[in-house]
Protein backbone atom coordinates (compact mmCIF):
# COMPACT_ATOMS: atom_id res chain seq x y z
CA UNK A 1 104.16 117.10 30.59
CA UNK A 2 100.36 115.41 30.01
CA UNK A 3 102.10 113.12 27.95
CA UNK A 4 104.24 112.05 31.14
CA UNK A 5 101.16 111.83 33.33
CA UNK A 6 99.34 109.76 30.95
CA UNK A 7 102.17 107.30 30.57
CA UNK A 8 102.86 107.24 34.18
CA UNK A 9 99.59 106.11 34.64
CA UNK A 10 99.01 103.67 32.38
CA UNK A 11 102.61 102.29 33.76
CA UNK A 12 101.29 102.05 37.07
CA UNK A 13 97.92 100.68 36.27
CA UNK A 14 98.97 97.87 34.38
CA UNK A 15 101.32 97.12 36.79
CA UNK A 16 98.92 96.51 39.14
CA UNK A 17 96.84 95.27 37.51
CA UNK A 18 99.57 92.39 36.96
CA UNK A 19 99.50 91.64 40.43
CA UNK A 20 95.61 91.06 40.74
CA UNK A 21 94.15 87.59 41.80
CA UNK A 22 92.24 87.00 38.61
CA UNK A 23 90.92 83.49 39.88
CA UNK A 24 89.12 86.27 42.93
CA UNK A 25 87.89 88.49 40.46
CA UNK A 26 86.42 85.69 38.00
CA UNK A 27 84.46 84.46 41.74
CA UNK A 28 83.03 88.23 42.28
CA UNK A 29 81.97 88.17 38.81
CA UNK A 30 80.24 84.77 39.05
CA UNK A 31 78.55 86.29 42.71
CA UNK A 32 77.51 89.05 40.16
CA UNK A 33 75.68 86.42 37.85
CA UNK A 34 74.07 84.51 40.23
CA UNK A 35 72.81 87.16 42.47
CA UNK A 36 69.44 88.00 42.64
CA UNK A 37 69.87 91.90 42.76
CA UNK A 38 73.49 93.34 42.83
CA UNK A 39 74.02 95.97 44.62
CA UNK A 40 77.14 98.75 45.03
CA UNK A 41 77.87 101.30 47.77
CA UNK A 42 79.14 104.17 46.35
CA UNK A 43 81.49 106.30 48.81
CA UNK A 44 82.43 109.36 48.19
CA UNK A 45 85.39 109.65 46.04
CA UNK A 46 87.01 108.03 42.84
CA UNK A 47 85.93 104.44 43.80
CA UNK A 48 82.44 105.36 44.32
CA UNK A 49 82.44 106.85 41.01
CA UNK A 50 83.97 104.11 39.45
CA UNK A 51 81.33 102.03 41.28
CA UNK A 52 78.02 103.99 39.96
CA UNK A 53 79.64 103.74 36.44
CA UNK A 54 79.79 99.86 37.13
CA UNK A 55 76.23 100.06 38.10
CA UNK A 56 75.17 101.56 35.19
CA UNK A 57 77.33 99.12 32.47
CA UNK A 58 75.59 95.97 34.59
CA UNK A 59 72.41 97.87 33.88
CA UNK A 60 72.87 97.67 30.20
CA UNK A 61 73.72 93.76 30.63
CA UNK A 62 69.98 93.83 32.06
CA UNK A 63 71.34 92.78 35.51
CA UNK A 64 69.30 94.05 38.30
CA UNK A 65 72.30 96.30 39.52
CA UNK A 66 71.19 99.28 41.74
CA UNK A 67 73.27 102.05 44.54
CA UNK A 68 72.56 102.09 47.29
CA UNK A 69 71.12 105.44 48.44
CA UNK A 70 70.61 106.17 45.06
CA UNK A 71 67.23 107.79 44.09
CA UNK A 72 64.98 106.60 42.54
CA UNK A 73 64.25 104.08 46.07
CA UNK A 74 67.06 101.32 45.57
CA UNK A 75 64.84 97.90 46.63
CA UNK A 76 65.86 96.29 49.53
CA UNK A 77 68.79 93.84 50.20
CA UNK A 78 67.39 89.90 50.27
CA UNK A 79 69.69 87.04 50.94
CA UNK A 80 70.85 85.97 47.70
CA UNK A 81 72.00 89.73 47.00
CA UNK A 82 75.26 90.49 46.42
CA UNK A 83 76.69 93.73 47.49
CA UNK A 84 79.92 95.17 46.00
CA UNK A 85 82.09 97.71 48.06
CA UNK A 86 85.21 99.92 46.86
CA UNK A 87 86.87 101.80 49.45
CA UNK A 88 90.28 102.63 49.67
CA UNK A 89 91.37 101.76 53.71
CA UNK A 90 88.76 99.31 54.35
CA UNK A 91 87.41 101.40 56.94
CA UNK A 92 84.67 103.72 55.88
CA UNK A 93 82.10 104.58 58.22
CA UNK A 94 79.30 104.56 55.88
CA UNK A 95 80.59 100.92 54.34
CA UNK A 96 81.02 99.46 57.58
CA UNK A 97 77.62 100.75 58.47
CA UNK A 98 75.89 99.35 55.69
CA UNK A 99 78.04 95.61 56.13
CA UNK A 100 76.64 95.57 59.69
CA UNK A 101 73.36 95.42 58.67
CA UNK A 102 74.16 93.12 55.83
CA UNK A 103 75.76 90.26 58.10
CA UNK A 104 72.63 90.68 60.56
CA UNK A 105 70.10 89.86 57.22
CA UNK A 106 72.86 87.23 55.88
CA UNK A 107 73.97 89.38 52.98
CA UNK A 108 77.05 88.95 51.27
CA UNK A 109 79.43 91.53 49.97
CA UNK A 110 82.53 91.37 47.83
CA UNK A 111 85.42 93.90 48.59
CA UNK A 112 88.25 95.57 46.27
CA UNK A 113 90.53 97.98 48.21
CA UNK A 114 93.99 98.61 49.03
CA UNK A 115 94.22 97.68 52.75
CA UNK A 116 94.27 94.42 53.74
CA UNK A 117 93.32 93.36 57.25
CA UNK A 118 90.96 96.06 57.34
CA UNK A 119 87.36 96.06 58.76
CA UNK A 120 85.89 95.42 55.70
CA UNK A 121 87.95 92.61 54.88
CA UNK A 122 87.04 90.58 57.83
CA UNK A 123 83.32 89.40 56.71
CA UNK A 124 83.84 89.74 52.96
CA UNK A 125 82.96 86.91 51.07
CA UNK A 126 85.53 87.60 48.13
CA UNK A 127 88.48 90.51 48.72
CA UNK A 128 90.05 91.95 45.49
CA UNK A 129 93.42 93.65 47.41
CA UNK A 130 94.98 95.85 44.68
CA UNK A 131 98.71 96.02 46.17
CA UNK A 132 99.00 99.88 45.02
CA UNK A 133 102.28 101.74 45.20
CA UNK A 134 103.35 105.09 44.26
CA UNK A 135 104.24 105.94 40.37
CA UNK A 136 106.57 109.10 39.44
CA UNK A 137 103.43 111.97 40.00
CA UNK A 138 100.60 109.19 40.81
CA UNK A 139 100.08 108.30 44.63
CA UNK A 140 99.32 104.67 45.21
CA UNK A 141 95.52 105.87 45.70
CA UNK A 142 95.44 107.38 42.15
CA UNK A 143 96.98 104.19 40.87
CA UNK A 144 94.23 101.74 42.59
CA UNK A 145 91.76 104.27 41.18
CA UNK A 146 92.95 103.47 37.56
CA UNK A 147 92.98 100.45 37.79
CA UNK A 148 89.72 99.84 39.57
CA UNK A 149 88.08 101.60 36.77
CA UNK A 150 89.60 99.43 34.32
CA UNK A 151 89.39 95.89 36.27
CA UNK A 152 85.38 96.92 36.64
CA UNK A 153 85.29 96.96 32.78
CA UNK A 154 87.22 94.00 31.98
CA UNK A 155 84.43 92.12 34.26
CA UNK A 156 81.38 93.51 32.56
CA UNK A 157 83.41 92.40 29.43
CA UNK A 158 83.48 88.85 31.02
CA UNK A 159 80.10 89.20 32.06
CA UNK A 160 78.74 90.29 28.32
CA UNK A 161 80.97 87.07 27.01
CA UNK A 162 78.96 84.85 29.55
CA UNK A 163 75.48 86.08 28.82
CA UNK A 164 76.27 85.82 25.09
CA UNK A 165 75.38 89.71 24.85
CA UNK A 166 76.94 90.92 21.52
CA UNK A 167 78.48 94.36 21.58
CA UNK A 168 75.39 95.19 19.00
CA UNK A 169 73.04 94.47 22.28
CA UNK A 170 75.42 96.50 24.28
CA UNK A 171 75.10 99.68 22.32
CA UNK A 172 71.59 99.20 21.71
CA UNK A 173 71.03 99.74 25.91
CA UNK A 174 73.07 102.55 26.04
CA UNK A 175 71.18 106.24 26.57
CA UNK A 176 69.21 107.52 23.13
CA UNK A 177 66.62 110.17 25.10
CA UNK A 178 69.25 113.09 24.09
């Protein structure tokens, strides 16, 4: 049966993942590189996680990448910061909180959900839609998860091919305190 599950979602995932706007995705990554300071919110749930990982691989890229929330104090958000959201519906309270006070200080902020139309959507400067649909024993959420996890690697891959940063410099920034 794991064997199911596991093909079932890498089925769905790359199916998705078929359907993506890559042309959007290579803008959000060029936001990434020429933004001062990036930063992510970082919901609850599987996108925020998949978020904070982000965070961290943009980290070892040496790109100012921070959470907000996140302790220690996360700087504050300048114009010429980009801000990256994941959230499923477009409509959580804590995102749409945060975008309010983004448009009043002329932030930006890229979006990647499943919803479109949503609250979210409306001031984003770049929306990644991931058109998600049920697969066997995946819901469609489960199957935007996967993929988001994946999509966020593939652009720190892109990223590391535009900064020239060789996978030797990549492991060499990667945790050696344990």
């Amino acid at each position: 049966m794991l064997r199911e599950y596991c093909e079932s979602a890498i089925k769905g995932t790359e199916e998705l993942l078929a359907k993506i706007d890559y042309k959007k995705v290579e803008t959000v990554a060029e936001h990434i590189l020429n933004a001062d300071n990036v930063f992510v919110v970082a919901d609850v749930g599987r996108p925020g996680l998949a978020l904070m990982n982000f965070t961290e691989r943009l980290r070892q890229l040496r790109i100012r990448a921070y959470r907000l929330e996140e302790s220690p104090p996360t700087p504050s958000v300048h114009k010429g910061d980009i801000v990256l959201i994941g959230s499923v519906d477009g409509e959580d309270a804590t995102s749409i909180t945060f975008m309010r006070s983004a448009k009043t200080l002329d932030i930006d902020y890229d979006l990647f959900t499943m919803t479109k139309g949503s609250t979210l959507e409306k001031d984003a400067t770049e929306t990644i839609i991931f058109d998600a649909e049920p697969k066997d024993e995946l819901i469609a959420e489960e199957v935007f998860e996967l993929a988001f996890y994946v999509l966020l690697d593939a652009i720190v891959l892109y990223l590391q091919e535009k900064l020239g940063a060789s996978k030797e410099h990549m492991q060499k920034e990667l945790p050696n305190l344990f």
